[in-house]
Protein backbone atom coordinates (compact mmCIF):
# COMPACT_ATOMS: atom_id res chain seq x y z
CA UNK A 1 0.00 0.00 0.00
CA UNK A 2 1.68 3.30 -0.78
CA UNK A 3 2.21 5.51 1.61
CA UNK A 4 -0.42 8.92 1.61
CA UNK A 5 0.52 12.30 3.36
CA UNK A 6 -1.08 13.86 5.13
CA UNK A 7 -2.28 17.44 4.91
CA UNK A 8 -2.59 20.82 6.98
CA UNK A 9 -6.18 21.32 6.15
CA UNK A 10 -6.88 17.44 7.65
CA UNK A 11 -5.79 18.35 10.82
CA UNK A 12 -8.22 18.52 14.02
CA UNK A 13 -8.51 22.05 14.05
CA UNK A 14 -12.33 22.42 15.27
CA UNK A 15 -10.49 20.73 18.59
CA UNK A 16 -7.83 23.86 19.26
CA UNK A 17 -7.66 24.20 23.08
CA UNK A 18 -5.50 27.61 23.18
CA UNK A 19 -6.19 27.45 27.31
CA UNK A 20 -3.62 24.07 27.11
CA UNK A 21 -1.13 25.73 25.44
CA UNK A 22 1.93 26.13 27.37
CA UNK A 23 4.02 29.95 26.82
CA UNK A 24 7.05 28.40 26.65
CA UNK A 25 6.09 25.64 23.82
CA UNK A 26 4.47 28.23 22.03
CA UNK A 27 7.39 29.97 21.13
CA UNK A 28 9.53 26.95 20.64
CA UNK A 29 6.78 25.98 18.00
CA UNK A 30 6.77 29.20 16.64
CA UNK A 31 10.72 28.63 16.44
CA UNK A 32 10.62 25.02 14.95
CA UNK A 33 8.33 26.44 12.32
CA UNK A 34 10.61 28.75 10.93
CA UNK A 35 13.36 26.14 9.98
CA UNK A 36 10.81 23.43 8.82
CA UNK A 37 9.83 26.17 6.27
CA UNK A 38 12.90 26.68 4.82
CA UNK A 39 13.21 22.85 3.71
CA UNK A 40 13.07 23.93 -0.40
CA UNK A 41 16.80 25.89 0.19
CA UNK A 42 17.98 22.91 2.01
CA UNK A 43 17.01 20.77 -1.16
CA UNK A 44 18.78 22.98 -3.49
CA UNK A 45 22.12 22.27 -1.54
CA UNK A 46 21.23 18.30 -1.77
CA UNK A 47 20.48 18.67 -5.31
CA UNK A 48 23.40 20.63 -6.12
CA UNK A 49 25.97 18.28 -3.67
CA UNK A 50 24.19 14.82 -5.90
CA UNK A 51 24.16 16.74 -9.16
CA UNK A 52 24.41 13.80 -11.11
CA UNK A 53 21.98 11.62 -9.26
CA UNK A 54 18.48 12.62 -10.17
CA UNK A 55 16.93 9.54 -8.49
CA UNK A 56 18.42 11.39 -5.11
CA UNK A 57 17.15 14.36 -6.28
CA UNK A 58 13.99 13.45 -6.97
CA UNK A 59 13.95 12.44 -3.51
CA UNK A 60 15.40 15.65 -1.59
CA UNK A 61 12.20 17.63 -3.52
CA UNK A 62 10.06 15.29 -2.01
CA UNK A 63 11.55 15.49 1.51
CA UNK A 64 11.28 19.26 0.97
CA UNK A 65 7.87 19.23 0.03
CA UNK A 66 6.72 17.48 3.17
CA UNK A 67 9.48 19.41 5.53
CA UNK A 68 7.85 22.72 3.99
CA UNK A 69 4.33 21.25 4.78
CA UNK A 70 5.81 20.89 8.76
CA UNK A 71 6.51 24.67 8.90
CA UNK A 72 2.91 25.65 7.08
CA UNK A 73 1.09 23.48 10.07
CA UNK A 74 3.35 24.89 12.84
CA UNK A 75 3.01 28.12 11.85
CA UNK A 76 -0.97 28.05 11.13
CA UNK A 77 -1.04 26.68 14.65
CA UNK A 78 1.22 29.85 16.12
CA UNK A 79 -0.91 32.30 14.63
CA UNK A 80 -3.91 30.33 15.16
CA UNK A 81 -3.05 30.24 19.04
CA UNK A 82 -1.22 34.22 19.00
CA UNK A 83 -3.83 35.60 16.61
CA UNK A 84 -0.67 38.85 16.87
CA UNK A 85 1.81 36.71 15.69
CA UNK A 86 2.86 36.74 12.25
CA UNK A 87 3.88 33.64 10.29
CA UNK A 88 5.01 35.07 7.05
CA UNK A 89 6.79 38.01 8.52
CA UNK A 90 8.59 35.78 10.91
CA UNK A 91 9.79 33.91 8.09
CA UNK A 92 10.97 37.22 6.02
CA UNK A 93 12.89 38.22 9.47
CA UNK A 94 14.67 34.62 9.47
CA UNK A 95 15.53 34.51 5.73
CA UNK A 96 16.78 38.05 6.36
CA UNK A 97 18.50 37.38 8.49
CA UNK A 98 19.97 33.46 8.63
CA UNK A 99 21.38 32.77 4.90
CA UNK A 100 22.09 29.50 3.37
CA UNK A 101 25.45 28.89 0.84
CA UNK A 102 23.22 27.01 -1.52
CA UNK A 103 25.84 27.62 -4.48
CA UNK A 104 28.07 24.48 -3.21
CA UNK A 105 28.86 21.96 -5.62
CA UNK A 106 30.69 19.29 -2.76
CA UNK A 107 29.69 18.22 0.44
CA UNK A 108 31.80 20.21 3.59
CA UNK A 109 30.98 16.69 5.13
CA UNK A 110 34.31 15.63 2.68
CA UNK A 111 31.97 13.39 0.29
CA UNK A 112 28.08 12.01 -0.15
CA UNK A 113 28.31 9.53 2.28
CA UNK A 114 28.81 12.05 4.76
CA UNK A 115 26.40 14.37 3.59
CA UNK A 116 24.02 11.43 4.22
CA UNK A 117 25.41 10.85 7.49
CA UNK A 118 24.59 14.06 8.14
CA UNK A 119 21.10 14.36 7.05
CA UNK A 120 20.44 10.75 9.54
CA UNK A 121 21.64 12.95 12.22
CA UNK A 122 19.14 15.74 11.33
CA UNK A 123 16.13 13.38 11.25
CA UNK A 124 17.04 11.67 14.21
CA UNK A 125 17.36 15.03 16.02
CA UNK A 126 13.78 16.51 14.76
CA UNK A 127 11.98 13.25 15.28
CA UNK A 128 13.34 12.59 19.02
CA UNK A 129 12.36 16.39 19.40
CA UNK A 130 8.59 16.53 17.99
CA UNK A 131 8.11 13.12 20.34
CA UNK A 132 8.71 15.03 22.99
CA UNK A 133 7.25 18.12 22.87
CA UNK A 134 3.91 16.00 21.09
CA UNK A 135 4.54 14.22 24.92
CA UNK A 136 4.51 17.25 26.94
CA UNK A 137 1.90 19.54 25.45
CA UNK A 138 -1.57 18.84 26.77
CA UNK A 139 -2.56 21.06 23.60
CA UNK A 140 -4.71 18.28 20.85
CA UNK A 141 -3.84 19.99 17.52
CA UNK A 142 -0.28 20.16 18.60
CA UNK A 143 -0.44 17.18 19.78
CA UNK A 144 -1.65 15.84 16.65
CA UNK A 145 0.92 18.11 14.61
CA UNK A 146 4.00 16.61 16.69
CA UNK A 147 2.70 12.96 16.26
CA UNK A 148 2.77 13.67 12.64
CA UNK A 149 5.94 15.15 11.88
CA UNK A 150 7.88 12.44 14.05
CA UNK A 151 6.72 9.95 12.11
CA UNK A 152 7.68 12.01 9.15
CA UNK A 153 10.85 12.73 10.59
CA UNK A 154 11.58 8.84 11.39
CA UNK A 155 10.09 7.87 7.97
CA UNK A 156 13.08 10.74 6.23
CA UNK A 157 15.96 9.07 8.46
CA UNK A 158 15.20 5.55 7.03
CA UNK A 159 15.39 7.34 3.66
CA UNK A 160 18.62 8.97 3.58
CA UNK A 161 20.32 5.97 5.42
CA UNK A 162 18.96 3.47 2.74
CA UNK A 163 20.40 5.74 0.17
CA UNK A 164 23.71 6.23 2.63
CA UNK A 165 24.59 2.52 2.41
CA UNK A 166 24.00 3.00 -1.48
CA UNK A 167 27.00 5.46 -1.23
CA UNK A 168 28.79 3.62 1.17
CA UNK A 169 29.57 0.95 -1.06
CA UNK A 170 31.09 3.30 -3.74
CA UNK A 171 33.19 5.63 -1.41
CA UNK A 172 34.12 3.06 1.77
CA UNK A 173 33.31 5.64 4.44
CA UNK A 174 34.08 3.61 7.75
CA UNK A 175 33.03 3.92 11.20
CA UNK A 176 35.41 6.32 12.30
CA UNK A 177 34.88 8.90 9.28
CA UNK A 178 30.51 8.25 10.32
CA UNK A 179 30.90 8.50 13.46
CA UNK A 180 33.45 12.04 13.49
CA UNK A 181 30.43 13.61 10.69
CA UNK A 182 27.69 12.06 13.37
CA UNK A 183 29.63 14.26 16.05
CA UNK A 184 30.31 17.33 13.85
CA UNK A 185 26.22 17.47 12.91
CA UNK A 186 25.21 17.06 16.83
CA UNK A 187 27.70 20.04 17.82
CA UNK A 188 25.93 21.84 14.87
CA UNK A 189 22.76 22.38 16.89
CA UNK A 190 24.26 24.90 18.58
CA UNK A 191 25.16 27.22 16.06
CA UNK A 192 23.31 30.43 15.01
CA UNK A 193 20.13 28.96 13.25
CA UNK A 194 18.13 27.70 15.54
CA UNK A 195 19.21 30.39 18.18
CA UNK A 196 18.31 32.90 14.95
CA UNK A 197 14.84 30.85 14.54
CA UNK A 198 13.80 31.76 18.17
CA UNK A 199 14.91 35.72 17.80
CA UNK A 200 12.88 35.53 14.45
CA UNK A 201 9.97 34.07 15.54
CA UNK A 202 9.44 36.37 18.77
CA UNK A 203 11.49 39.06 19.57
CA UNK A 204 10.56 41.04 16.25
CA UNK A 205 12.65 43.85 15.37
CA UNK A 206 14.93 44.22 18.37
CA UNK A 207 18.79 43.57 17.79
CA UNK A 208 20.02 39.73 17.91
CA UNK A 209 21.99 38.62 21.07
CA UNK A 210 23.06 35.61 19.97
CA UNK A 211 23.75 34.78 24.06
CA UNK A 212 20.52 35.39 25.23
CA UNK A 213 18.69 33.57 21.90
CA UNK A 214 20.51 30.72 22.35
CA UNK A 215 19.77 30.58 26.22
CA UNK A 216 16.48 31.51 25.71
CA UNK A 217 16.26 28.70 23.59
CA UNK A 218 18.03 25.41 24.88
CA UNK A 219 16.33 26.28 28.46
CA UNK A 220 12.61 25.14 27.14
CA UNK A 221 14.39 23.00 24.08
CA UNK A 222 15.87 21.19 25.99
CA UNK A 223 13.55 20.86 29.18
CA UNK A 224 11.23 18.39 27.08
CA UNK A 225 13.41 15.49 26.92
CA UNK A 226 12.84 12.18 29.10
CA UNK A 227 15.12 9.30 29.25
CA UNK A 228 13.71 7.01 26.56
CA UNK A 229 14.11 10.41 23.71
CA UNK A 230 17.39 9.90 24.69
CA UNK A 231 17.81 6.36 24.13
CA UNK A 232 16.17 6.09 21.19
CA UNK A 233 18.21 9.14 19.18
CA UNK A 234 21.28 7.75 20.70
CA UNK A 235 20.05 4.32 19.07
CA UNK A 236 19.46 6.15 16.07
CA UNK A 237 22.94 8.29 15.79
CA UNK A 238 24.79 4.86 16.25
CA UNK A 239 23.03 3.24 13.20
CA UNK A 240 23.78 5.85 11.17
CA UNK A 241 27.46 6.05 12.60
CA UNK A 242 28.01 2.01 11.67
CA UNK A 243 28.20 0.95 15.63
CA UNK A 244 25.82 -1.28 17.27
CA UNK A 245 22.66 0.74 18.11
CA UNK A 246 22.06 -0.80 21.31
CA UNK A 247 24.45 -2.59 24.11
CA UNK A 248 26.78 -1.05 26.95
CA UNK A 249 28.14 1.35 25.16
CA UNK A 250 24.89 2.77 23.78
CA UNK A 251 23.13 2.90 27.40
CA UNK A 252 26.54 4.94 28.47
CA UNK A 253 26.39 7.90 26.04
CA UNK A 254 22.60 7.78 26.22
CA UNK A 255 22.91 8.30 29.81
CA UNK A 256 25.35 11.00 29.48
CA UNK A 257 23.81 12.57 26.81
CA UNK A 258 20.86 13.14 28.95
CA UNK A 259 22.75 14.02 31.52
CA UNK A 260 24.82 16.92 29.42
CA UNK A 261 21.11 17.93 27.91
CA UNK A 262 19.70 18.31 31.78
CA UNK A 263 22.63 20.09 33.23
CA UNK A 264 22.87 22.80 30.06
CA UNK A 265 18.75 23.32 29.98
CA UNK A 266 19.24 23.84 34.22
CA UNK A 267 21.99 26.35 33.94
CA UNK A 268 20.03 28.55 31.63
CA UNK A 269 17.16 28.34 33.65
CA UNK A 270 19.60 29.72 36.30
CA UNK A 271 20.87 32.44 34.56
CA UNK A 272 17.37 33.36 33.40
C-alpha cells in the first residue's frame, strides 16, 4: 500500500484548546516552524551536492515538500493560538536574516556519504524532538501536529540511510569517518540557526543577542526530553554512525547525553 501524506487542512482544528497551550512551547513551536519552512533551500544544496543523481534528487524535492508542509502546520497553529503573531513576517525576518550557501557543488561533510550521514543525524534530532514536545503539550492539535511530523521525521531518516549505504559501497566511508560527521552534525545544533529561529519568531525587530537567543532557547528546548528520547536518538545516531545501536556502550552515552542535555537546559534556567 503506498504511503499517503497527510495534509494541513486534515488536521483537528475544530479541537484547538489555546487554554492548554503552554508559553514556553508556544514559542519553541513558533521557532521550529521557521526552519521546517525553509526545507526547499535545504534541497537545493542536496540537489546541487548529488548533481548527477536525479533519483536522489527526486527524492530531496520530495523530503522538501513534506518538511515545507511541517513549517505551514506549525506556523498556522502559532498564529492560530497568538492571533498577533505573524507567520510570514517571521519567516521574512529569518531569511533576512539566517542565509544559506546554496551555491556548493561538494559536500563540507568531505563526500556524499557524509552528507548522508549528516542528514540521519538531522532526522534523528527533529523526530526525538517533535516526540517530545507532542509528549509534553496537553494542547490536541499540537499534539496531533508533533505525532505527525515524528513519524515524518523517522520515515526521512530511514530514507537517507537506505540511500547512505548506497553510497557507502562506492566511497568506503568507515566507522570512524561516520561516526566524526555524526559528532560534527550534533555540535551543529548549537550554532546560530536555531538560536536565529527563536529571535525571528518572537522578539521582532529588536537587535540579535546571539547569548541570550541561544539561552532563551536550549532552556525550554531542551527541558522536554525524558530518558527514553534519549535512548532512542542515541540508538538512532549509532546506526547511522556504523556501531551497534544498542548494548553497553549505547546505554553509556545515552545516559550521558541526557545528563549533558539536563545540566545545560538547568543552567540557563539559572541564569534566566
Amino acid at each position: 500500500m503506498a504511503y499517503t501524506h497527510w495534509t494541513v487542512d486534515g488536521l483537528p482544528w475544530d479541537q484547538l484548546d489555546p487554554t492548554k497551550v503552554d508559553a514556553d512551547i508556544l514559542k519553541v513551536c513558533k521557532a521550529a516552524a521557521l526552519v521546517e519552512y525553509n526545507g526547499h533551500i535545504y534541497a537545493d544544496l542536496l540537489c546541487n551536492i548529488f548533481h548527477d543523481d536525479p533519483a536522489f534528487q527526486q527524492v530531496a524535492r520530495d523530503w522538501a515538500v513534506e518538511e515545507v508542509q511541517h513549517g505551514e502546520a506549525l506556523g498556522r497553529w502559532g498564529e492560530a493560538v497568538d492571533p498577533s503573531w505573524n507567520f510570514q513576517e517571521s519567516v521574512q525576518r529569518f531569511r533576512d536574516g539566517y542565509k544559506l550557501d546554496t551555491n556548493a557543488t561538494e559536500s563540507a561533510r568531505g563526500n556524499r556519504s557524509g552528507e548522508l550521514v549528516a542528514r540521519c543525524i538531522v532526522e534523528t534530532g527533529t523526530s526525538s524532538y517533535y516526540t517530545a514536545l507532542g509528549e509534553a503539550t496537553d494542547e490536541p492539535v499540537l499534539k496531533e501536529i508533533c505525532r505527525r511530523i515524528a513519524a515524518d521525521e523517522l520515515r526521512h531518516y530511514k530514507l537517507f540511510y537506505d540511500h547512505l549505504k548506497r553510497y557507502l559501497d562506492k566511497e568506503g566511508l568507515g566507522r570512524f569517518g561516520r561516526l566524526r560527521v555524526a559528532l560534527s552534525r550534533i555540535n551543529e545544533t548549537e550554532d546560530d540557526e536555531l538560536s536565529f529561529a527563536y529571535h525571528a519568531a518572537n522578539n521582532g525587530d529588536a537587535p540579535y543577542v546571539r547569548e541570550q537567543a541561544f539561552a532563551a532557547y536550549c532552556r525550554r528546548a531542551y527541558s522536554y526530553y525524558k530518558p527514553h528520547h534519549l535512548d532512542r536518538m542515541v540508538a538512532m545516531v549509532f546506526k547511522a554512525s556504523g556501531l551497534k545501536p544498542q548494548g553497553w556502550l549505547h546505554d553509556m552515552a545515552a545516559k550521558f547525553a541526557y545528563s549533558r542535555m539536563r545540566k545545560k537546559a538547568e543552567s540557563f534556567a539559572d541564569a534566566a
